[in-house]
N, C-alpha and C. Protein backbone atom coordinates (compact mmCIF):
# COMPACT_ATOMS: atom_id res chain seq x y z
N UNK A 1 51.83 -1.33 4.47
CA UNK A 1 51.55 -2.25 5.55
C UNK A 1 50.52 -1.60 6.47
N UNK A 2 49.49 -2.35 6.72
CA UNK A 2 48.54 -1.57 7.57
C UNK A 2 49.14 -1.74 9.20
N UNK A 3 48.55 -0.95 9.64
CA UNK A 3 48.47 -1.40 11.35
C UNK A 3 47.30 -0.75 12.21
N UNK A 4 47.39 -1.23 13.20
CA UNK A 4 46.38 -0.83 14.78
C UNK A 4 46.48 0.18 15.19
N UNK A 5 45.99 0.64 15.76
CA UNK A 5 46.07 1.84 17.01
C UNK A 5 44.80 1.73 17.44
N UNK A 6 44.88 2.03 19.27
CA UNK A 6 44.17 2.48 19.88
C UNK A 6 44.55 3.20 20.71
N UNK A 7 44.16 4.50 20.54
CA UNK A 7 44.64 5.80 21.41
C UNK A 7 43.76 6.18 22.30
N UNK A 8 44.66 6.48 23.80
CA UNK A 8 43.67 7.18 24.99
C UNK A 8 44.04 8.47 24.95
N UNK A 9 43.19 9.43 24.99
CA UNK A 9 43.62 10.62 24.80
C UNK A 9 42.54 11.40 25.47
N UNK A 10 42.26 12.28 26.17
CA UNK A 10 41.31 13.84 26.56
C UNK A 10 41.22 14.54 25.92
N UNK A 11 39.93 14.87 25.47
CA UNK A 11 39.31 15.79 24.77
C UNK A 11 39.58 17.01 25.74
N UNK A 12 40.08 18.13 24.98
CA UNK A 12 40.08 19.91 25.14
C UNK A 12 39.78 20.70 23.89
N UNK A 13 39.67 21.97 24.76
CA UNK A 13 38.84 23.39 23.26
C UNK A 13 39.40 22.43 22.18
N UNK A 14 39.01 22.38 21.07
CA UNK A 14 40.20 22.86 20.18
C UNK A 14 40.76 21.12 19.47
N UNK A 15 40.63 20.14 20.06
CA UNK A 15 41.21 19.05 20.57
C UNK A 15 40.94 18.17 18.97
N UNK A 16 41.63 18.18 18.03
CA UNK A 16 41.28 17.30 17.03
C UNK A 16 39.96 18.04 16.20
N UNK A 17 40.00 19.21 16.13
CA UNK A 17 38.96 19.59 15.17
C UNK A 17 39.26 19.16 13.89
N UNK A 18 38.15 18.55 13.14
CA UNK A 18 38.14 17.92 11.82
C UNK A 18 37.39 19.13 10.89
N UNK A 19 37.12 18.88 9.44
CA UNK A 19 37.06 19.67 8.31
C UNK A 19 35.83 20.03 8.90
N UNK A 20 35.17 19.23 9.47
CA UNK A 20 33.28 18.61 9.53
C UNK A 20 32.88 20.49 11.10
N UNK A 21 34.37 20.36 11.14
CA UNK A 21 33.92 21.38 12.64
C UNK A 21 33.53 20.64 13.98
N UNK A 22 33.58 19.17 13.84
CA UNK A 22 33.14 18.38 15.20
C UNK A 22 34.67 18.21 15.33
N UNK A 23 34.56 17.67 17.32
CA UNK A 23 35.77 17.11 17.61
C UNK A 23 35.89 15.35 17.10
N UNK A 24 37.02 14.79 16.78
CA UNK A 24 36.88 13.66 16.49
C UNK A 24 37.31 12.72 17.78
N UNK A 25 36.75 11.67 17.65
CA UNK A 25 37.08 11.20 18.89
C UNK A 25 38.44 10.43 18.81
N UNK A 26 39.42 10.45 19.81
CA UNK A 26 40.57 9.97 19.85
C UNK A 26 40.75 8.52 20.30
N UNK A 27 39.95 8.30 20.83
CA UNK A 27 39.27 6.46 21.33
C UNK A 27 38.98 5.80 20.42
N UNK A 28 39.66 5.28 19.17
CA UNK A 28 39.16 4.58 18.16
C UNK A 28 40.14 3.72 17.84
N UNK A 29 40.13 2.74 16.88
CA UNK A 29 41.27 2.07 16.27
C UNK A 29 40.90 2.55 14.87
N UNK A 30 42.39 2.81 14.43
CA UNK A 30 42.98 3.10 13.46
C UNK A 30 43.52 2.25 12.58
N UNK A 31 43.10 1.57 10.99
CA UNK A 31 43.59 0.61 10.46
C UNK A 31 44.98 0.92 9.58
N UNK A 32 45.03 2.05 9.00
CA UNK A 32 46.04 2.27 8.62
C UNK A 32 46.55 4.07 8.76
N UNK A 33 47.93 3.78 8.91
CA UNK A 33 48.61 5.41 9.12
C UNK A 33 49.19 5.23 7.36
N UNK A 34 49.04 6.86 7.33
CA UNK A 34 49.82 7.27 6.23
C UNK A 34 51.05 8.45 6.29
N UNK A 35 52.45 8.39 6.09
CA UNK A 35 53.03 9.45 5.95
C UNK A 35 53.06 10.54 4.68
N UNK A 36 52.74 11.46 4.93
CA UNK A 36 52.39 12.37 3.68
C UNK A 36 53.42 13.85 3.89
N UNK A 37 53.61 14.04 2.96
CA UNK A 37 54.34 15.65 3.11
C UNK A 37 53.19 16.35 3.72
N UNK A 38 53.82 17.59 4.41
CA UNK A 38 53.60 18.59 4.96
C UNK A 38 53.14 19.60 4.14
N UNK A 39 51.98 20.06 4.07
CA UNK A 39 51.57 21.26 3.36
C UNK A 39 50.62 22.40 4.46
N UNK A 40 50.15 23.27 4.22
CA UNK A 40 49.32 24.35 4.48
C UNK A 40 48.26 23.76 5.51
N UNK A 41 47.38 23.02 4.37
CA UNK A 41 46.18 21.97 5.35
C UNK A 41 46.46 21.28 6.49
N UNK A 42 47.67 20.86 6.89
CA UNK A 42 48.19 20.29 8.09
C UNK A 42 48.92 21.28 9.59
N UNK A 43 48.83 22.32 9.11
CA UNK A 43 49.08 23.58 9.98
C UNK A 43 48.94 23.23 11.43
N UNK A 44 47.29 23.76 11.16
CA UNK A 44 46.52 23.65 12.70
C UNK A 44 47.06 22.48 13.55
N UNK A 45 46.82 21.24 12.36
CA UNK A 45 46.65 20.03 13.55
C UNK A 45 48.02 19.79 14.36
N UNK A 46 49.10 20.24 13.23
CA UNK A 46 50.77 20.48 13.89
C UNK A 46 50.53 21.01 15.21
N UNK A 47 50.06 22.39 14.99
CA UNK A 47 50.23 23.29 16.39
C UNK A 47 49.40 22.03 17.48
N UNK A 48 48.26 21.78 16.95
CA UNK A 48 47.48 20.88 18.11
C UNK A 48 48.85 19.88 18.63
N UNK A 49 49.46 19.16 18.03
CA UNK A 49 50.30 18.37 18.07
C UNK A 49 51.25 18.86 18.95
N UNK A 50 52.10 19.97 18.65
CA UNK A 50 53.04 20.98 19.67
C UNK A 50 52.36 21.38 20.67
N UNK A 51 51.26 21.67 20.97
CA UNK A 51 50.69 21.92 22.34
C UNK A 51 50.47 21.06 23.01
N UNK A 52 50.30 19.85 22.64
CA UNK A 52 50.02 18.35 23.36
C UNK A 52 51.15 18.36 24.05
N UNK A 53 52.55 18.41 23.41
CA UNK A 53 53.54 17.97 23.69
C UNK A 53 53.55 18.66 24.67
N UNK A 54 53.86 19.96 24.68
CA UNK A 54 53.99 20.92 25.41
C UNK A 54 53.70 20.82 26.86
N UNK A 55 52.45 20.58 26.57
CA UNK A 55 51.43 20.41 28.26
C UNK A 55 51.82 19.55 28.20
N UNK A 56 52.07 18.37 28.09
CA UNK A 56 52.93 17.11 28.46
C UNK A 56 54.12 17.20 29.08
N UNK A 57 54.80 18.17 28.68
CA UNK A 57 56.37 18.32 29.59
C UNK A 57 57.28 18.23 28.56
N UNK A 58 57.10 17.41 27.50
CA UNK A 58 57.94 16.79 26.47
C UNK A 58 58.64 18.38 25.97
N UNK A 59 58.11 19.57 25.41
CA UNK A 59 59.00 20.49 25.35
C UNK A 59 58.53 21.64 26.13
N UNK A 60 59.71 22.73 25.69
CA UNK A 60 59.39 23.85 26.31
C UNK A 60 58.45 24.92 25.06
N UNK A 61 57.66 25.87 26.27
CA UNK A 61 56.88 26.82 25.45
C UNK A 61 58.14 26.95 24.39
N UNK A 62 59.08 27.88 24.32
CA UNK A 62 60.14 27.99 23.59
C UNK A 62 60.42 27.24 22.54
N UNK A 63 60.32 25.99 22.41
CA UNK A 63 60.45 24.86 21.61
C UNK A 63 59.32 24.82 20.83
N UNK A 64 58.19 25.07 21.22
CA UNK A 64 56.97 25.48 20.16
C UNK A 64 57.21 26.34 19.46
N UNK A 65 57.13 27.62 20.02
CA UNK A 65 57.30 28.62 19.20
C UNK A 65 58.34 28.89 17.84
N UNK A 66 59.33 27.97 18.31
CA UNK A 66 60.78 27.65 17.15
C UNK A 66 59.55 26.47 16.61
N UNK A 67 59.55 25.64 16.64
CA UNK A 67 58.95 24.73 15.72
C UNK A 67 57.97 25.14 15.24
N UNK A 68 56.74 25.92 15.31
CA UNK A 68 56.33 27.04 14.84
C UNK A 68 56.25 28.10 13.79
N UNK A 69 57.85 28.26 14.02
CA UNK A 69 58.62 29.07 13.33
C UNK A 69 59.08 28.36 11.58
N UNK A 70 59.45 27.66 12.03
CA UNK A 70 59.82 26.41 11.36
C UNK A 70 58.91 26.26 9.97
N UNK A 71 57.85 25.71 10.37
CA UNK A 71 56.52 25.37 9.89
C UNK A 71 56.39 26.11 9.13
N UNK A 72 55.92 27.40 9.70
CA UNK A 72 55.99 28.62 8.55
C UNK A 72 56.73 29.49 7.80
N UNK A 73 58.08 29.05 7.93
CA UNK A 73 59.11 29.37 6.62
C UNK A 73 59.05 28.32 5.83
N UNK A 74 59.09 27.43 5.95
CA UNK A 74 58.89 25.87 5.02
C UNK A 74 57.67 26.53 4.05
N UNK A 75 56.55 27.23 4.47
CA UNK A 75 55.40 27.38 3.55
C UNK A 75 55.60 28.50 3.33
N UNK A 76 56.63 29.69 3.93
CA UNK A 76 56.83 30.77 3.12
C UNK A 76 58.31 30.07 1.73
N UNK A 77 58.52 29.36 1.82
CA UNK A 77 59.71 28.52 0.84
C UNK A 77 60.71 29.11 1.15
N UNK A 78 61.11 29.72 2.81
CA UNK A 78 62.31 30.38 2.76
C UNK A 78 62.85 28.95 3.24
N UNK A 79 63.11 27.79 3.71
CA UNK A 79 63.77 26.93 4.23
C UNK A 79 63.44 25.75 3.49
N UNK A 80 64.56 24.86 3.14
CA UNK A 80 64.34 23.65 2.41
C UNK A 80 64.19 22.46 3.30
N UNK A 81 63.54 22.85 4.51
CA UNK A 81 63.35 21.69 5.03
C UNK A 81 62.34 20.32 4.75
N UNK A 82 62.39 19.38 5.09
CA UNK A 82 61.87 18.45 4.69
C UNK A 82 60.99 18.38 6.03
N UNK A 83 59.57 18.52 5.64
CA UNK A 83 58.51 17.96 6.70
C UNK A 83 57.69 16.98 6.66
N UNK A 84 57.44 15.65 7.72
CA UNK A 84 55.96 14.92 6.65
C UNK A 84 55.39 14.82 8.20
N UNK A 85 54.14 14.17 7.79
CA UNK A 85 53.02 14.19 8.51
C UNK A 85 52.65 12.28 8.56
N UNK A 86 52.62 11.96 10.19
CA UNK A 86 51.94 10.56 9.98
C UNK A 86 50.75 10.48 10.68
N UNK A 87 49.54 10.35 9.67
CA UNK A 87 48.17 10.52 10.06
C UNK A 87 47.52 9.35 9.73
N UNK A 88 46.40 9.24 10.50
CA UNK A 88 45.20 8.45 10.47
C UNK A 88 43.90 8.66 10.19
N UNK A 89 42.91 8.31 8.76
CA UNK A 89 41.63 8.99 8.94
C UNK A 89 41.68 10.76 9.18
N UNK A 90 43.14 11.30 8.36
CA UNK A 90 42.94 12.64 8.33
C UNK A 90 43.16 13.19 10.00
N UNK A 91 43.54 12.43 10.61
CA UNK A 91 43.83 13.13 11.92
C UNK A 91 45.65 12.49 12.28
N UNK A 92 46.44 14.20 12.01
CA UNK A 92 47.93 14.34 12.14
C UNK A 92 47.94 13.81 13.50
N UNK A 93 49.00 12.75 14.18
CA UNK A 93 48.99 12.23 15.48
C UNK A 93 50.55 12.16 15.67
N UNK A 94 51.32 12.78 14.29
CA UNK A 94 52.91 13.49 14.33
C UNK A 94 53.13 14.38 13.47
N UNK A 95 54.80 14.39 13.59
CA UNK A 95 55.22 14.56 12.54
C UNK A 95 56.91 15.08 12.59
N UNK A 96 57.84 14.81 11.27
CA UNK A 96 58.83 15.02 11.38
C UNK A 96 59.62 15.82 10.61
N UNK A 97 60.66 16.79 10.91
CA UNK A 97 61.22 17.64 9.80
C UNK A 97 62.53 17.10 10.16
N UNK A 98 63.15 17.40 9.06
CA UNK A 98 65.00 17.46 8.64
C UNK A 98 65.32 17.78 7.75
N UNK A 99 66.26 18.07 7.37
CA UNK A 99 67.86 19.19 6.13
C UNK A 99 68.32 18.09 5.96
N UNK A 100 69.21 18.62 4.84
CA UNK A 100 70.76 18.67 4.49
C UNK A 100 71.26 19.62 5.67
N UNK A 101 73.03 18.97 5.93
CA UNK A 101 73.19 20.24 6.63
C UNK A 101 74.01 21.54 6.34
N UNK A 102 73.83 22.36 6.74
CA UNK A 102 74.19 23.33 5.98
C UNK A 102 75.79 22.87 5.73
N UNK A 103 76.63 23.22 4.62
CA UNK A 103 77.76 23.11 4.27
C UNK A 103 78.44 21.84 4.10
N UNK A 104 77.36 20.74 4.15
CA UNK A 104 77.79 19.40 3.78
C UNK A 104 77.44 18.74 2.95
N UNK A 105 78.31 18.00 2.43
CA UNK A 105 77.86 17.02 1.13
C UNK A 105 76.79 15.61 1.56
N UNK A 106 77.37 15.19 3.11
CA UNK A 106 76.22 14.22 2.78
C UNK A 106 75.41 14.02 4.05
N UNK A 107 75.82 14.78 5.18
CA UNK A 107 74.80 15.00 6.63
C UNK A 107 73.89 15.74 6.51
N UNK A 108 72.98 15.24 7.22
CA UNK A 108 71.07 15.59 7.16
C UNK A 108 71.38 15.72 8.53
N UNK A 109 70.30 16.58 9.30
CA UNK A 109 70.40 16.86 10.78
C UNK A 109 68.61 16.48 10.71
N UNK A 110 68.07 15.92 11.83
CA UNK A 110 66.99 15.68 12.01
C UNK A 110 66.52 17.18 13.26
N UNK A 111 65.88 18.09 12.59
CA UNK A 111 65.55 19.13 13.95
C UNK A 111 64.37 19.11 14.98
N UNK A 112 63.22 18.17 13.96
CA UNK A 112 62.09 17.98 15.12
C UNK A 112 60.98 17.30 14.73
N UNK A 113 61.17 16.50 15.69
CA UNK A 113 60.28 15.43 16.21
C UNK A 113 59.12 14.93 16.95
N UNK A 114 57.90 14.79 16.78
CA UNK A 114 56.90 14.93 17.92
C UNK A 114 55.79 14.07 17.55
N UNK A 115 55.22 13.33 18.79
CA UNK A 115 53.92 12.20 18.35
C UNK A 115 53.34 13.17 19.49
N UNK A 116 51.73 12.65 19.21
CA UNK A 116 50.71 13.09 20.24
C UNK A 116 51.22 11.93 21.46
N UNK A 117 51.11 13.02 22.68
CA UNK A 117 51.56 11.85 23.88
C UNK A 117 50.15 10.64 24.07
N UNK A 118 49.26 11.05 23.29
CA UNK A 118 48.18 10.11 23.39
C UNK A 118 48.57 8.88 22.28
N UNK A 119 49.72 8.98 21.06
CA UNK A 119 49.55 8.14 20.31
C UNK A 119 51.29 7.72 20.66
N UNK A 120 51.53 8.33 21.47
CA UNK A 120 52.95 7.53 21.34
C UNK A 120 53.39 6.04 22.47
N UNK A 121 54.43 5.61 21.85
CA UNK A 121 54.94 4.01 22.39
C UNK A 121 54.02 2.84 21.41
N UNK A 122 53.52 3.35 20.38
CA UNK A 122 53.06 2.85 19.24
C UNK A 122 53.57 2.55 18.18
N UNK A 123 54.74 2.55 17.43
CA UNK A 123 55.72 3.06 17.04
C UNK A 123 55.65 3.95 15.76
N UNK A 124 54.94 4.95 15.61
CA UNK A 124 55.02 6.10 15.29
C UNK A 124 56.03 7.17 14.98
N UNK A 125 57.00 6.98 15.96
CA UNK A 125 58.06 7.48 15.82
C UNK A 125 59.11 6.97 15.17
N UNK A 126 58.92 5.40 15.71
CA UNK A 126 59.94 4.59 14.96
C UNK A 126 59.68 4.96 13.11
N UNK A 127 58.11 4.52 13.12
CA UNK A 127 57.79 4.87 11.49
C UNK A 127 58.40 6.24 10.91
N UNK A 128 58.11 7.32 11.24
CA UNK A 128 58.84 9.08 10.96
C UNK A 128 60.45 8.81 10.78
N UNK A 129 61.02 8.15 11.84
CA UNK A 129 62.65 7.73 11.58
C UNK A 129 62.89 7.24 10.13
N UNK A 130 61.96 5.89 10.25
CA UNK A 130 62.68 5.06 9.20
C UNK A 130 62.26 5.83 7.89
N UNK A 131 60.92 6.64 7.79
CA UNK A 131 61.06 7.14 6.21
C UNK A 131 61.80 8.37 6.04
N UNK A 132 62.81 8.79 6.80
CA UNK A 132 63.37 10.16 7.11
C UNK A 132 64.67 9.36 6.40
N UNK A 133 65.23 8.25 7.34
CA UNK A 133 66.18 7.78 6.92
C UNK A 133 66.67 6.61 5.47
N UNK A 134 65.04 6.26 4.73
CA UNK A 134 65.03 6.04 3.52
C UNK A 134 65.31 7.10 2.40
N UNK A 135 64.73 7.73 3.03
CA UNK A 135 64.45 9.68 2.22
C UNK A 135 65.91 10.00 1.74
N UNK A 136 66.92 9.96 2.80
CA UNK A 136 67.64 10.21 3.31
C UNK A 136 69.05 9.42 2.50
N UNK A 137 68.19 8.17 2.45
CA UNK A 137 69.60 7.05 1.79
C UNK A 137 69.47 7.63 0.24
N UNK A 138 68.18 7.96 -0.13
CA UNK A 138 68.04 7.96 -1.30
C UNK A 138 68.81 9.07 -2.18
N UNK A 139 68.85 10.31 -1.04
CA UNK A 139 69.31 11.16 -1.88
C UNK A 139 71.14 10.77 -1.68
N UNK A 140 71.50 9.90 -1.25
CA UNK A 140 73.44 9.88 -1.26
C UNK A 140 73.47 10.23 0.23
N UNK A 141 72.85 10.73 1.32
CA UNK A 141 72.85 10.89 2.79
C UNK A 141 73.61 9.59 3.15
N UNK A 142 74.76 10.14 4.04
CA UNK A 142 75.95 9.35 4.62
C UNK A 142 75.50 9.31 6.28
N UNK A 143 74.79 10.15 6.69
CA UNK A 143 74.85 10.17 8.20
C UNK A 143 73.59 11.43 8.60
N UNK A 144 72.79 10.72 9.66
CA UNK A 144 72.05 12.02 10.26
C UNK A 144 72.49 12.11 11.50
N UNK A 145 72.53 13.55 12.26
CA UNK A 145 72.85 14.05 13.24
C UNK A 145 71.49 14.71 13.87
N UNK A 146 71.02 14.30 15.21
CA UNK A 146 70.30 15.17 15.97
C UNK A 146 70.55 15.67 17.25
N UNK A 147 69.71 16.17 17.84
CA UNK A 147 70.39 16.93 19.34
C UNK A 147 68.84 16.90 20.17
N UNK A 148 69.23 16.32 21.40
CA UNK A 148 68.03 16.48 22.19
C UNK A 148 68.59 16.48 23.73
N UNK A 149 67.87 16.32 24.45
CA UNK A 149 68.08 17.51 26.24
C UNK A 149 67.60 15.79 26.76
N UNK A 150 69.07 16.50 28.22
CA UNK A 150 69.33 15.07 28.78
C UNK A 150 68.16 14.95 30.04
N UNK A 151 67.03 15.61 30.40
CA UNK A 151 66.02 15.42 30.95
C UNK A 151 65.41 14.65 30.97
N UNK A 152 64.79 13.86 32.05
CA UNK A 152 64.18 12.56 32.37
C UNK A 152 62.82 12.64 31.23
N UNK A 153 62.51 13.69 31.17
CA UNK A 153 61.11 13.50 30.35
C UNK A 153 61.53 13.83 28.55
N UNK A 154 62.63 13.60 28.48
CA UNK A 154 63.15 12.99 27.18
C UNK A 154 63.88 11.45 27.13
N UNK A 155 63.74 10.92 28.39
CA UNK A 155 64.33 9.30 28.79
C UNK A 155 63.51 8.86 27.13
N UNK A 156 62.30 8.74 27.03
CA UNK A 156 61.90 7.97 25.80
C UNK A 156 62.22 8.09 24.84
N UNK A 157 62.36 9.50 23.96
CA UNK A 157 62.80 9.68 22.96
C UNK A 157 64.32 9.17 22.92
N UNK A 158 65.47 9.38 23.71
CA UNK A 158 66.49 8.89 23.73
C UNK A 158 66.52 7.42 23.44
N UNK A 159 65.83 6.77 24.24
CA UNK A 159 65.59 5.28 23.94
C UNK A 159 65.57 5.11 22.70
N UNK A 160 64.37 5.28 22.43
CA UNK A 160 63.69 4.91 20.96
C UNK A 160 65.43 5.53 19.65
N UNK A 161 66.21 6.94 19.76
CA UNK A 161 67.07 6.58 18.76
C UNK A 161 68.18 5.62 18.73
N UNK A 162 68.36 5.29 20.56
CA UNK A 162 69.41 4.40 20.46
C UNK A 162 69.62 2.95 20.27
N UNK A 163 67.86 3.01 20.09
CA UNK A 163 67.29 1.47 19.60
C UNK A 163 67.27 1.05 18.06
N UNK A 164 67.54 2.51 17.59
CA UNK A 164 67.63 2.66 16.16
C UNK A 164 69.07 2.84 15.60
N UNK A 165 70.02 3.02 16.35
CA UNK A 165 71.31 2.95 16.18
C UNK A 165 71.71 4.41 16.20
N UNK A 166 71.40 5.22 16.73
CA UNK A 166 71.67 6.34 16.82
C UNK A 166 72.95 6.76 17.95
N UNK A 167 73.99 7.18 18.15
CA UNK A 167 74.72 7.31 19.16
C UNK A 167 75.39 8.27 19.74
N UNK A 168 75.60 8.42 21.15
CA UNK A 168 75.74 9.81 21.40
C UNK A 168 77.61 10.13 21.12
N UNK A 169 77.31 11.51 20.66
CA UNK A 169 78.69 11.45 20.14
C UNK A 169 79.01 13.01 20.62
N UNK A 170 78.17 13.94 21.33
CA UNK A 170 78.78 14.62 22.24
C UNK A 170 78.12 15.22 23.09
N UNK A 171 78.45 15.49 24.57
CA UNK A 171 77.33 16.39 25.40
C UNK A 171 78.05 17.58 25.88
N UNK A 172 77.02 18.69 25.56
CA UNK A 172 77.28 20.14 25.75
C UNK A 172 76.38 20.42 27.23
N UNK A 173 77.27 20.28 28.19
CA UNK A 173 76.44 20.65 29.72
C UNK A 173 76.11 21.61 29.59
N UNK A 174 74.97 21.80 30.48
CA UNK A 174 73.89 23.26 30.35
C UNK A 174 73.95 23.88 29.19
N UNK A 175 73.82 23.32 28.53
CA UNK A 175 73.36 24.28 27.19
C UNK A 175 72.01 25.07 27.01
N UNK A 176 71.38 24.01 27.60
CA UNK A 176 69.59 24.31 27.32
C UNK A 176 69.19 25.04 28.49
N UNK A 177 69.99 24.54 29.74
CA UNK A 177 69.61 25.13 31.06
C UNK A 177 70.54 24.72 32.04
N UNK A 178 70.94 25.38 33.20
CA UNK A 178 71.45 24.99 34.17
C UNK A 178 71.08 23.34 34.41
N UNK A 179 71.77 22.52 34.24
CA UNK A 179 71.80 21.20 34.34
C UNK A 179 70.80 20.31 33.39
N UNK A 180 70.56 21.21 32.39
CA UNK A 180 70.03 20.72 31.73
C UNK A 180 70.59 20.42 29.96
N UNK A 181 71.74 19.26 29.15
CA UNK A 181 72.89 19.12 28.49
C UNK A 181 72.18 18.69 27.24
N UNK A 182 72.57 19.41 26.24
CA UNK A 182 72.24 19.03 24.91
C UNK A 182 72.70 17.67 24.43
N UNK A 183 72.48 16.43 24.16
CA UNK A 183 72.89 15.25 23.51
C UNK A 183 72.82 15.05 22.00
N UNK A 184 74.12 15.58 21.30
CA UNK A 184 74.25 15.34 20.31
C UNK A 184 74.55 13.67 19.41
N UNK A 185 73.28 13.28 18.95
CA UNK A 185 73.83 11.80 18.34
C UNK A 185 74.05 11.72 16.99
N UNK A 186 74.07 10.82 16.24
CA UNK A 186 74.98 10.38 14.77
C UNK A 186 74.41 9.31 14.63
N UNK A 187 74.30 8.80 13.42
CA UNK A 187 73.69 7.64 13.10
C UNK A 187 74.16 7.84 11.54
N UNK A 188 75.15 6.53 11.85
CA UNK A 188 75.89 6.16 9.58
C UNK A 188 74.93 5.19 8.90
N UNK A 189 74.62 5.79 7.70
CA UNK A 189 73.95 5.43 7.22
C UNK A 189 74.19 4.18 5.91
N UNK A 190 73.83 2.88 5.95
CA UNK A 190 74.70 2.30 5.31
C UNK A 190 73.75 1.55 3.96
């Protein structure tokens, strides 16, 4: 299914470098996104992606550096995580990882999630969900579990899973920080 985009976004160093070595411009419409696995070639534009967020508020330095982390055990093959990429015209504008979870027969944990704050409320995210959770039906997956921080500048992401049927099923106060509570949700998969 094709779709639209038109993204506002600021150019910085670094900002969408393409194969070509120019910056690409982020002011365009986009006719169709593709989700693709995660490989090597998609590296950079990830990190571009985690730093967006970053300077956005959406996570902490900390939260990069683990997702980061992440990234590059997946391509050292120490972790079986599942990563894909939803791009446009070769320019990554997300992307999403998730497991099995460890010691279960049929829960997947979703660990991380991220659109460019220039391409998100597009539904982008919604798209990364639903092929996580096809992925997901396919292999016998009964239920995914994720965890995200009860901070106003996660109000959206919360939205967006509980619009998807996702539900909170426990909160760990200050976990992340002095008043700041981990929200563990669930979502059965049917």
């Amino acid at each position: 299914m094709a779709s639209s985009l038109s993204i506002e976004g600021v150019q910085q160093p670094g900002f969408l470098s393409n194969n070509l070595g120019n910056q690409a411009l982020i002011n365009q419409n986009f006719n169709e996104f593709h989700i693709k696995e995660f490989n090597e070639s998609y590296l950079n534009q990830i990190k571009e992606v985690l730093l967006e967020v970053q300077k956005a508020g959406f996570f902490a330095e900390k939260d990069t550096s683990v997702a980061l982390d992440v990234l590059k055990e997946k391509l050292l093959g120490l972790w079986n995580y599942d990563i894909k990429v939803i791009e446009a015209e070769g320019i990554v504008l997300g992307f999403i990882c998730y497991t099995k979870a460890t010691l279960s027969d049929s829960y997947y944990e979703l660990y991380w999630m991220a659109v460019r704050p220039s391409a998100q409320g597009k539904g982008l995210g919604r798209r990364l969900i639903e092929d996580m959770e096809k992925d997901i039906k396919s292999r016998g997956g009964e239920a995914i579990l994720l965890d995200t921080s009860s901070l106003e500048s996660h109000a959206a992401a919360r939205h967006l899973y509980e619009k998807m049927g996702y539900k909170i099923i426990s909160k760990i106060e200050n976990f992340y920080s002095k008043g700041e509570h981990k929200l563990v949700y669930k979502k059965e998969l049917n």
